[in-house]
PDB file of N, CA and C in Angstrom:
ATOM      1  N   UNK A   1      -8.100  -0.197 -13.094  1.00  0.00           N
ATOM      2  CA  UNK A   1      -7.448  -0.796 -11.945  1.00  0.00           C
ATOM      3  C   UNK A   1      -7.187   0.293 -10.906  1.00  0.00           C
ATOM      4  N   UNK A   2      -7.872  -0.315  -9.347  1.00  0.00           N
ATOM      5  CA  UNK A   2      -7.215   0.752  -8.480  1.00  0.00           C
ATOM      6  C   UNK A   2      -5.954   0.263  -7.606  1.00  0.00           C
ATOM      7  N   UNK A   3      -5.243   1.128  -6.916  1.00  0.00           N
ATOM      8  CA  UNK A   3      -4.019   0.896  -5.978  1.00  0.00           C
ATOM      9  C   UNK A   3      -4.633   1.089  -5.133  1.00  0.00           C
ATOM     10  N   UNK A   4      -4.309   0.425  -3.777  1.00  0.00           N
ATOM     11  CA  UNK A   4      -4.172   1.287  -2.869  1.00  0.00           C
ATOM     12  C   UNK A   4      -3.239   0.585  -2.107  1.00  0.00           C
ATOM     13  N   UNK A   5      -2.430   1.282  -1.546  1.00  0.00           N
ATOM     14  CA  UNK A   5      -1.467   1.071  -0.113  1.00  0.00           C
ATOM     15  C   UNK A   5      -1.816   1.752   1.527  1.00  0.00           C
ATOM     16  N   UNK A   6      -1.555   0.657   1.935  1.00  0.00           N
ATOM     17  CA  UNK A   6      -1.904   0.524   3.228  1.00  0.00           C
ATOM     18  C   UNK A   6      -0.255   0.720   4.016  1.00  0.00           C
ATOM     19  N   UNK A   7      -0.229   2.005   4.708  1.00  0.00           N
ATOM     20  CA  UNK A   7       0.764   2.436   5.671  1.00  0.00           C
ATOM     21  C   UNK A   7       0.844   2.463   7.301  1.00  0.00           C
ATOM     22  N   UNK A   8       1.503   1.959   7.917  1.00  0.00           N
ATOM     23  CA  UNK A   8       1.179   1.770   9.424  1.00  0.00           C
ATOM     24  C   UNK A   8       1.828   3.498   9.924  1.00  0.00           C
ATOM     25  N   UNK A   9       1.268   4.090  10.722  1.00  0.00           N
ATOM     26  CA  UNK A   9       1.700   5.352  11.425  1.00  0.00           C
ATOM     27  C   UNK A   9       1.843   4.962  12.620  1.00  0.00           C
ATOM     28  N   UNK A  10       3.255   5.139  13.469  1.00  0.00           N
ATOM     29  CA  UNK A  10       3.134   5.622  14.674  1.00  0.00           C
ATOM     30  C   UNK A  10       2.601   6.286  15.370  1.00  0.00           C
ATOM     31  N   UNK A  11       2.748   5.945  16.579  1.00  0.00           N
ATOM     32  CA  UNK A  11       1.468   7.398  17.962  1.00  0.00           C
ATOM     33  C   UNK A  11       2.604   8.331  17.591  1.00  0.00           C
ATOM     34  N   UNK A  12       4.276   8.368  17.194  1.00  0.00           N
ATOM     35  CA  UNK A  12       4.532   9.722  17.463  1.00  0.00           C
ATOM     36  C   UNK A  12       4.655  10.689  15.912  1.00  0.00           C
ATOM     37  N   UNK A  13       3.511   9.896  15.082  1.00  0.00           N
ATOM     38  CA  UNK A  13       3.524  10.613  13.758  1.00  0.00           C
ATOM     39  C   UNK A  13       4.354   9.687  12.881  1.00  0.00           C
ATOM     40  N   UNK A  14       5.432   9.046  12.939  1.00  0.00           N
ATOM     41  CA  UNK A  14       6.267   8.446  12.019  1.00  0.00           C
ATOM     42  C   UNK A  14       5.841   7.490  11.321  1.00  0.00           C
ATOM     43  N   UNK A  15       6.142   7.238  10.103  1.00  0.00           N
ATOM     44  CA  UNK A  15       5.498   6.043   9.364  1.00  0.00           C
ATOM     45  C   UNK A  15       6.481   4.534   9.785  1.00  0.00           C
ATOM     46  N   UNK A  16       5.875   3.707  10.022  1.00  0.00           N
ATOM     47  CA  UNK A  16       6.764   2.563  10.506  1.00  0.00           C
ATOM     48  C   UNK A  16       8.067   2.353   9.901  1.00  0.00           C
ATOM     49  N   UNK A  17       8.754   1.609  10.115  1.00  0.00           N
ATOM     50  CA  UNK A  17      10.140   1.484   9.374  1.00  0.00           C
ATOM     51  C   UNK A  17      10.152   0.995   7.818  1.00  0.00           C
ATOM     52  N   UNK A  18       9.628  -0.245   8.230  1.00  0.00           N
ATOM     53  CA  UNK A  18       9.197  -1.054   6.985  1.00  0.00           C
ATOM     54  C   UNK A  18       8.130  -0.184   5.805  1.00  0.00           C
ATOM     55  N   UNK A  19       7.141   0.754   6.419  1.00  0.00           N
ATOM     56  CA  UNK A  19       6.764   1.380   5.437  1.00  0.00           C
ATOM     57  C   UNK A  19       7.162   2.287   4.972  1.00  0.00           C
ATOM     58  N   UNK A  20       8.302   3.291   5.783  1.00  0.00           N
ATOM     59  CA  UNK A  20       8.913   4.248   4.760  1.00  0.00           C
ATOM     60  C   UNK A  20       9.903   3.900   3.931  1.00  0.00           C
ATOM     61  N   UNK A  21      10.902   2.410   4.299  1.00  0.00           N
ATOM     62  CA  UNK A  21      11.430   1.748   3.968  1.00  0.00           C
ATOM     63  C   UNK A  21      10.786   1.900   2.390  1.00  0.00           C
ATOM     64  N   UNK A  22      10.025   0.724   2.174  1.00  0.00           N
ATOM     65  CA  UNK A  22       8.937   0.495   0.995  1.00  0.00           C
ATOM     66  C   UNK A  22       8.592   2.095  -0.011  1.00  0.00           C
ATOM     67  N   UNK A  23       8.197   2.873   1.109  1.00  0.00           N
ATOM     68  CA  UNK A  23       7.448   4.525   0.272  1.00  0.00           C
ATOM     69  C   UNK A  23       8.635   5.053  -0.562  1.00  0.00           C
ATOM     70  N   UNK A  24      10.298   4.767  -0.017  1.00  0.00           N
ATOM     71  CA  UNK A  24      11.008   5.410   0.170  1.00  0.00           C
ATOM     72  C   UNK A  24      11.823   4.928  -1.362  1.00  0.00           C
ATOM     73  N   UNK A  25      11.492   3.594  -1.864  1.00  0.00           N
ATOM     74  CA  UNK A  25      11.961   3.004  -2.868  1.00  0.00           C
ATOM     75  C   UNK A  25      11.210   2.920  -3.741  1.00  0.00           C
ATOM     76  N   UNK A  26       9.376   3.026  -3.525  1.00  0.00           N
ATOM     77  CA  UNK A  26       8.953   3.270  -4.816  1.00  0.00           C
ATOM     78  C   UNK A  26       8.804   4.401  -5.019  1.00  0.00           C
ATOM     79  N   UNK A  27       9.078   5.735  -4.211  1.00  0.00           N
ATOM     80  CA  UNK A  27       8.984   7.271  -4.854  1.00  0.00           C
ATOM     81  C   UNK A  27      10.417   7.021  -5.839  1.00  0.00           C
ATOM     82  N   UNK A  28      11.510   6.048  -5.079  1.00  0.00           N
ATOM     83  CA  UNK A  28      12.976   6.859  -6.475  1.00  0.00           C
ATOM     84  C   UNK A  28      12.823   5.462  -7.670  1.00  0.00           C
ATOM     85  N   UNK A  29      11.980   4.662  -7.817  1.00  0.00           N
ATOM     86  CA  UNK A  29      11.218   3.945  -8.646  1.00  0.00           C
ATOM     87  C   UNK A  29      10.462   4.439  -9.384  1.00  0.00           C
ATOM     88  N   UNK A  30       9.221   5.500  -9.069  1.00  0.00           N
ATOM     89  CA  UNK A  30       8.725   5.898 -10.084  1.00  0.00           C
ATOM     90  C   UNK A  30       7.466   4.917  -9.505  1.00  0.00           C
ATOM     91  N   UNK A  31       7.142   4.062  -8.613  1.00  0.00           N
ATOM     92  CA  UNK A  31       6.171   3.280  -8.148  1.00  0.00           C
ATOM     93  C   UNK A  31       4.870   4.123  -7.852  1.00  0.00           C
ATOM     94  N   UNK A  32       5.703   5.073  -7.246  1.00  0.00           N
ATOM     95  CA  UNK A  32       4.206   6.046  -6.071  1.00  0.00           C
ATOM     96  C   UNK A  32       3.158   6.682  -7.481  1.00  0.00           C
ATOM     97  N   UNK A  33       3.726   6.425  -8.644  1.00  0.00           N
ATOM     98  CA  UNK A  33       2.716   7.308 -10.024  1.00  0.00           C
ATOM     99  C   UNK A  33       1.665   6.307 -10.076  1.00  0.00           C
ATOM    100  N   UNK A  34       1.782   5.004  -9.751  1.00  0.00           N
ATOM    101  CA  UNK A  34       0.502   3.753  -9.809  1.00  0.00           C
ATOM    102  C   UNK A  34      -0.253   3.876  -8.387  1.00  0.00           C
ATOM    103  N   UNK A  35       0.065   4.259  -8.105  1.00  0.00           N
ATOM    104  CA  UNK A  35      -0.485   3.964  -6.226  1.00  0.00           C
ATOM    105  C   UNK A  35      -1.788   5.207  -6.523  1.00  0.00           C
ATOM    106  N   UNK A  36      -2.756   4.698  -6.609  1.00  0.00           N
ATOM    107  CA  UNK A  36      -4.068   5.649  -6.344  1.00  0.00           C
ATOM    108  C   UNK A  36      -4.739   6.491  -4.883  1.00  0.00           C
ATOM    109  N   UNK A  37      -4.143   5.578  -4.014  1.00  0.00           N
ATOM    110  CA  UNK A  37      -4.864   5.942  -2.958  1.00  0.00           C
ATOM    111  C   UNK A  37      -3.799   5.302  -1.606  1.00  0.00           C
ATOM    112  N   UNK A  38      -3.042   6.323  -1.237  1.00  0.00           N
ATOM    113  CA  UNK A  38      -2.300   6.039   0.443  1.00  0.00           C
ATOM    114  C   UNK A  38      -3.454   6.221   1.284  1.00  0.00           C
ATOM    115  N   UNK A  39      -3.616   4.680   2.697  1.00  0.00           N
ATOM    116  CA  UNK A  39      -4.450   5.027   3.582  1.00  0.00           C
ATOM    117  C   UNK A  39      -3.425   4.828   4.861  1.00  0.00           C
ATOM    118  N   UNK A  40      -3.423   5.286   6.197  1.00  0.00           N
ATOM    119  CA  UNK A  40      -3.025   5.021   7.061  1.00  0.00           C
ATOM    120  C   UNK A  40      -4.005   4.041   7.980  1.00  0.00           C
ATOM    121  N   UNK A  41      -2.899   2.782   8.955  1.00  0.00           N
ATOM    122  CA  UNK A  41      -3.369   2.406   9.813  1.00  0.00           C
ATOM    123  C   UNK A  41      -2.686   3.174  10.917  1.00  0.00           C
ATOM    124  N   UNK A  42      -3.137   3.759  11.640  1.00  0.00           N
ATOM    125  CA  UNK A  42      -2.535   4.764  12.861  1.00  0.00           C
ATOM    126  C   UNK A  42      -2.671   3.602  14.553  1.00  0.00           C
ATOM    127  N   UNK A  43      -1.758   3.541  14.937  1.00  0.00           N
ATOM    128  CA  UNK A  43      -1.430   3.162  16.195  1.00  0.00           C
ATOM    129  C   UNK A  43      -2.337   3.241  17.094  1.00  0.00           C
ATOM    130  N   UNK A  44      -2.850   4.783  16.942  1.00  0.00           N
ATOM    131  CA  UNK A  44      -3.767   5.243  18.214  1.00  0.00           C
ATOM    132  C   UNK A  44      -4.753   5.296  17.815  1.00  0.00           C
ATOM    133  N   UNK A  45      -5.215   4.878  17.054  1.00  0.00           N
ATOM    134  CA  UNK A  45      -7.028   4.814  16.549  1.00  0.00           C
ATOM    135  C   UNK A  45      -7.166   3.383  15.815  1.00  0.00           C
ATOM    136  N   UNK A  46      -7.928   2.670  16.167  1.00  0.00           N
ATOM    137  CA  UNK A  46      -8.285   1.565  15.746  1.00  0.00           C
ATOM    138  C   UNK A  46      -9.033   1.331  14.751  1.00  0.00           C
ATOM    139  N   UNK A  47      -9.555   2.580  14.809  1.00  0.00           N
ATOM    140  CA  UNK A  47     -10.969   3.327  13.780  1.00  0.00           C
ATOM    141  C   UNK A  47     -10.520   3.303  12.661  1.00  0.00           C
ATOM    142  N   UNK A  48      -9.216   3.633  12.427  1.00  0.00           N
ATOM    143  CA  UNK A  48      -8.565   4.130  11.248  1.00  0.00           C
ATOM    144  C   UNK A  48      -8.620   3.610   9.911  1.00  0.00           C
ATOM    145  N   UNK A  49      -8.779   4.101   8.667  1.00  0.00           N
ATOM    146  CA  UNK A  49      -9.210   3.375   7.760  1.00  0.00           C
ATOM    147  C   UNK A  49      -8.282   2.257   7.093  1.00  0.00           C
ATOM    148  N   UNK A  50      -7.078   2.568   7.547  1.00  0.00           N
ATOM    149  CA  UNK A  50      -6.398   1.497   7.070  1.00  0.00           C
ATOM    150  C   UNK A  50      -6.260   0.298   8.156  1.00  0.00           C
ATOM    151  N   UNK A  51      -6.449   0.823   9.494  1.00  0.00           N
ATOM    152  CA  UNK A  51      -6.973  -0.874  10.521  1.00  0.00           C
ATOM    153  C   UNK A  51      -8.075  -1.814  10.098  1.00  0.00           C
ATOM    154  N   UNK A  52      -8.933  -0.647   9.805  1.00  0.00           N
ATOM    155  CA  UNK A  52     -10.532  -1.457   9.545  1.00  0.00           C
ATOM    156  C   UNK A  52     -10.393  -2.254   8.095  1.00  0.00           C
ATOM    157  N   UNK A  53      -9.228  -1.696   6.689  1.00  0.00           N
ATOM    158  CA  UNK A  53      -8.762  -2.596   5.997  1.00  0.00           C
ATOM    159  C   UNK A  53      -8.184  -3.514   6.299  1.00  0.00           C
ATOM    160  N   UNK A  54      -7.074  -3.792   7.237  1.00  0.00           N
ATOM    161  CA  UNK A  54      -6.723  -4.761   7.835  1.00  0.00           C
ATOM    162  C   UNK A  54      -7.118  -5.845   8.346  1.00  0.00           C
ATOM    163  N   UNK A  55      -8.507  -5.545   9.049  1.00  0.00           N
ATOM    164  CA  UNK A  55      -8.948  -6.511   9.580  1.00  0.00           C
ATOM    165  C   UNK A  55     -10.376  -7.214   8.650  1.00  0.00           C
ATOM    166  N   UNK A  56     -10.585  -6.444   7.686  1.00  0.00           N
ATOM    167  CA  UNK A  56     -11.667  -6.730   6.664  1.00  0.00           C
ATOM    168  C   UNK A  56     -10.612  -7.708   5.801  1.00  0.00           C
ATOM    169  N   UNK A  57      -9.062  -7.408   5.585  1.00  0.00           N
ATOM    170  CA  UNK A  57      -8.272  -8.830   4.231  1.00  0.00           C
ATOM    171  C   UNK A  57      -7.800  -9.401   5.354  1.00  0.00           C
ATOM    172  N   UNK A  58      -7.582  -9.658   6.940  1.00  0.00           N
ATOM    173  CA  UNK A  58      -6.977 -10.374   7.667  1.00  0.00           C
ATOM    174  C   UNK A  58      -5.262 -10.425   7.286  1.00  0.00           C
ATOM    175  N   UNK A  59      -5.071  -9.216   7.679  1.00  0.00           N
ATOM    176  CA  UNK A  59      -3.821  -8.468   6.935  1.00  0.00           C
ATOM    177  C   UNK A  59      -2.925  -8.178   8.211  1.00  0.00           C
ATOM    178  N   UNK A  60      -1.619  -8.536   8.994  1.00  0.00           N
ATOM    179  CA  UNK A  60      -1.257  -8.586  10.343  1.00  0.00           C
ATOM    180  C   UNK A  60      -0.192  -7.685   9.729  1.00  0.00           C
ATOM    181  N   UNK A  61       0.188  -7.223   8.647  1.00  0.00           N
ATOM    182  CA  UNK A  61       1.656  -6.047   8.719  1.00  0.00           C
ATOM    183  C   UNK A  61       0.685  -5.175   7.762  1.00  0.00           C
ATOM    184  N   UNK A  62       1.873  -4.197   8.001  1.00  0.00           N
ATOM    185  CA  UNK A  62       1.888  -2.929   6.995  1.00  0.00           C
ATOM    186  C   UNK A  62       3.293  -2.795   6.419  1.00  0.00           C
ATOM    187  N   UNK A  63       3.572  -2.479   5.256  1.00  0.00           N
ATOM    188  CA  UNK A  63       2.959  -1.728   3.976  1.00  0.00           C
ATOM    189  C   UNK A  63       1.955  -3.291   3.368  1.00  0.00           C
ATOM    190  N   UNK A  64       0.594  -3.422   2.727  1.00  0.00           N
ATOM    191  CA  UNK A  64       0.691  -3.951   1.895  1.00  0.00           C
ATOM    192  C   UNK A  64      -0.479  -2.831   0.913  1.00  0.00           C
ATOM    193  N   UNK A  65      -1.089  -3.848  -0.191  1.00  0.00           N
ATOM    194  CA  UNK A  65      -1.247  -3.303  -1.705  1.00  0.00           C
ATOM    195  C   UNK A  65      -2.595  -4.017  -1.504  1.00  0.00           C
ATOM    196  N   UNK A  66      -4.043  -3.334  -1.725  1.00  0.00           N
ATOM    197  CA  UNK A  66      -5.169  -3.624  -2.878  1.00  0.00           C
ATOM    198  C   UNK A  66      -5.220  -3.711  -3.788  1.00  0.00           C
ATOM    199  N   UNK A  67      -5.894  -4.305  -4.930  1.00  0.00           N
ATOM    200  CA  UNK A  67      -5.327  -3.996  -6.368  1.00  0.00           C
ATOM    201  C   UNK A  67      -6.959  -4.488  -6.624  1.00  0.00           C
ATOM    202  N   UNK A  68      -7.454  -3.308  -6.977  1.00  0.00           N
ATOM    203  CA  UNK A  68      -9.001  -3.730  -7.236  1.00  0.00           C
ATOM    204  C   UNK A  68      -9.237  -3.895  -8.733  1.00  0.00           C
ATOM    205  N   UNK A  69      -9.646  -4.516  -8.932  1.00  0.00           N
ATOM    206  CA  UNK A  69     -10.270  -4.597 -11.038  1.00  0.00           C
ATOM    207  C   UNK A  69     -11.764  -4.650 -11.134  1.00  0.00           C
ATOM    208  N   UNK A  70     -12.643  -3.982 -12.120  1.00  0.00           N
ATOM    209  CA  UNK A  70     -13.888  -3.838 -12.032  1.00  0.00           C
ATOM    210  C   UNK A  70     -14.366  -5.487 -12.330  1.00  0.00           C
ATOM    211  N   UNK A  71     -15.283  -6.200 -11.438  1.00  0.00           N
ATOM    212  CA  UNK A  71     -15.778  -7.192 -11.882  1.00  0.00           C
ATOM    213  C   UNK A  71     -15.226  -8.491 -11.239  1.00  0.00           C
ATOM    214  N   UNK A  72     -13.831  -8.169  -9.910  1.00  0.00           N
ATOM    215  CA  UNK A  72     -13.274  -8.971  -9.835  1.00  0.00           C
ATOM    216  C   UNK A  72     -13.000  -8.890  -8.295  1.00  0.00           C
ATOM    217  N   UNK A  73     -12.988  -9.838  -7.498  1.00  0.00           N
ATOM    218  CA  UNK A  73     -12.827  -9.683  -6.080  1.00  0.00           C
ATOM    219  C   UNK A  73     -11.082  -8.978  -6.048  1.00  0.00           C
ATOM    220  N   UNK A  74     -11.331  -7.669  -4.941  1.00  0.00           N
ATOM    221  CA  UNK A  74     -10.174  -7.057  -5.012  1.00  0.00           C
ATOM    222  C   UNK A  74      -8.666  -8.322  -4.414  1.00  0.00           C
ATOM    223  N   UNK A  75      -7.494  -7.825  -4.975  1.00  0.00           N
ATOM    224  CA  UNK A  75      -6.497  -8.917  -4.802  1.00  0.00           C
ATOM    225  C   UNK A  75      -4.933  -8.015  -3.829  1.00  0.00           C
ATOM    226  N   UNK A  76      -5.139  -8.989  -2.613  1.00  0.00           N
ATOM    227  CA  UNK A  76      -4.052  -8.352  -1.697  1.00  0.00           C
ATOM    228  C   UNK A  76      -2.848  -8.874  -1.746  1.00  0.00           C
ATOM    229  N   UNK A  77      -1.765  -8.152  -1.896  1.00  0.00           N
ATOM    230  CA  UNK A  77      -0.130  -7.747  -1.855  1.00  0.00           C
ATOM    231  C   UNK A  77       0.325  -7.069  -0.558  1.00  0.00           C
ATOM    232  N   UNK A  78       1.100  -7.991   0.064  1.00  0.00           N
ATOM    233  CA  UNK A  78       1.512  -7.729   1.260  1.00  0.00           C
ATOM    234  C   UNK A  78       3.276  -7.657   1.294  1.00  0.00           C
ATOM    235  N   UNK A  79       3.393  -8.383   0.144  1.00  0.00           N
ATOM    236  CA  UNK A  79       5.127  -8.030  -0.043  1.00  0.00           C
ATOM    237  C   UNK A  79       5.298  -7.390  -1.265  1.00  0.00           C
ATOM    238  N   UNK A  80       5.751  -5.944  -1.168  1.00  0.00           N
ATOM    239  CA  UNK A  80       5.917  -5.130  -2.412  1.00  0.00           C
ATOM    240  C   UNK A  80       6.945  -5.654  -3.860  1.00  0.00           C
ATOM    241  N   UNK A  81       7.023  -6.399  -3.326  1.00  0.00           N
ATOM    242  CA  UNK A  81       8.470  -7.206  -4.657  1.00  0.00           C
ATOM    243  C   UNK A  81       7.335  -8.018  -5.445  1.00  0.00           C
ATOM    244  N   UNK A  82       6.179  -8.338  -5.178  1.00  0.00           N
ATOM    245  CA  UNK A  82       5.520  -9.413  -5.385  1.00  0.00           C
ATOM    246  C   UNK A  82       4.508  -8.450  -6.618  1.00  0.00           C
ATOM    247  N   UNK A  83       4.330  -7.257  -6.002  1.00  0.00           N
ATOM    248  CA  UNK A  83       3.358  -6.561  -6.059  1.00  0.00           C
ATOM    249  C   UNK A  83       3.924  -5.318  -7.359  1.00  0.00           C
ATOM    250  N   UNK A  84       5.000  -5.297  -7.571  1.00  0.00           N
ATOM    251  CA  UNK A  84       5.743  -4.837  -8.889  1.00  0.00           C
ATOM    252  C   UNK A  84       6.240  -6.096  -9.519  1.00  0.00           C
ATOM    253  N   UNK A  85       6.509  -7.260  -9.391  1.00  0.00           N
ATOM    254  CA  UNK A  85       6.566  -8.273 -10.258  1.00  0.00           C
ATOM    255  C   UNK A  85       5.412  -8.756 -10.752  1.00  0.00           C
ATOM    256  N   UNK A  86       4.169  -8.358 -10.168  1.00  0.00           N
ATOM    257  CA  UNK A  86       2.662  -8.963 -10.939  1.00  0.00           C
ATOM    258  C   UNK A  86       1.717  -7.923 -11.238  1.00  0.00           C
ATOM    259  N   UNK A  87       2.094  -6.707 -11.123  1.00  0.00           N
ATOM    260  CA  UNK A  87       1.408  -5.569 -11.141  1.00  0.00           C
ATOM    261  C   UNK A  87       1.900  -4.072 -11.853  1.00  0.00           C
ATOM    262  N   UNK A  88       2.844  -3.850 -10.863  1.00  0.00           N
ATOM    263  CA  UNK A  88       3.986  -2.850 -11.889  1.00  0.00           C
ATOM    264  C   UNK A  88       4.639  -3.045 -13.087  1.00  0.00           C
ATOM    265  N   UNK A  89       5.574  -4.325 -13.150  1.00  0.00           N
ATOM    266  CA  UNK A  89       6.271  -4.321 -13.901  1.00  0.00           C
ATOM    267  C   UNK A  89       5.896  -4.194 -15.554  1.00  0.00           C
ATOM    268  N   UNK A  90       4.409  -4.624 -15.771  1.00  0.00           N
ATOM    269  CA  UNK A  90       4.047  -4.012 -16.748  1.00  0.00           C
ATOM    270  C   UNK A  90       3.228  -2.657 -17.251  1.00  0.00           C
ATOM    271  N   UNK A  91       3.307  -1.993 -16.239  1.00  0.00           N
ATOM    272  CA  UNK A  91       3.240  -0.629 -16.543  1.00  0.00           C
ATOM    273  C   UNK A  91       3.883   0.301 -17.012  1.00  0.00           C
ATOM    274  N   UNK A  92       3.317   1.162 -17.889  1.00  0.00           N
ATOM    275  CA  UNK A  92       4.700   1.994 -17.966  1.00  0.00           C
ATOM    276  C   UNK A  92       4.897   3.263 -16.764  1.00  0.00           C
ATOM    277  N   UNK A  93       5.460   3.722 -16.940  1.00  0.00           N
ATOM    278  CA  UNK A  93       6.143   4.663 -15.397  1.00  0.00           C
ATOM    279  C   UNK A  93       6.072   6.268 -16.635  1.00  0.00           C
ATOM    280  N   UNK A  94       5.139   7.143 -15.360  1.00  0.00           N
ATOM    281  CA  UNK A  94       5.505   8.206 -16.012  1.00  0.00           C
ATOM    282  C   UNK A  94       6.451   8.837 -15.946  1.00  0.00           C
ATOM    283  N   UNK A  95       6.980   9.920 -16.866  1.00  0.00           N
ATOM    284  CA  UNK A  95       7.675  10.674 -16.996  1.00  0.00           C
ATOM    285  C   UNK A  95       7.644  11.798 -16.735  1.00  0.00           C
ATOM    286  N   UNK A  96       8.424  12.774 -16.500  1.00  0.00           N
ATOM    287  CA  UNK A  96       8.418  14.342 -15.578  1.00  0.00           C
ATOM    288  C   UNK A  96       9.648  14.915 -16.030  1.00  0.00           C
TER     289      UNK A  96
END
């Protein structure tokens, strides 16, 4: 299984509210150890790899979640509560 999260960046560098909001509760969660791959959608580039995800799942916010499985059309999470109740919660969380 892959992660990935999709983060909106401001033009002045900052990660949106709602996504540091989100980053900010699964780093003291123990969440960010499942997350394979952070991409940014950046403000000032449209190019950006997390816009061009956006507009490939028809995805209008940021933070949300890919959750790819081999063999299986990848599955999008756009509200993180949703996305540790069907995804996280049976993982185990590493330890440090």
């Amino acid at each position: 299984m892959k992660i990935t999260m999709v983060i909106k960046v401001m033009i002045d560098g900052t990660l949106c509210q709602k996504c540091q909001q989100v980053h900010d509760h699964m780093r003291s969660l123990g969440h960010l150890e499942h997350i394979d791959q952070i991409v940014t959608a950046s403000d000032d580039n449209p190019n950006s790899t997390g816009n061009l995800l956006a507009v490939m799942f028809q995805v209008d916010n940021a933070p949300f979640f890919i959750v790819e499985e081999e063999g299986q059309e990848p599955v999008i999470y756009t509200a993180y509560l949703k996305l540790v109740r069907d995804v996280l919660a049976g993982r185990k969380l590493a330890t440090g």
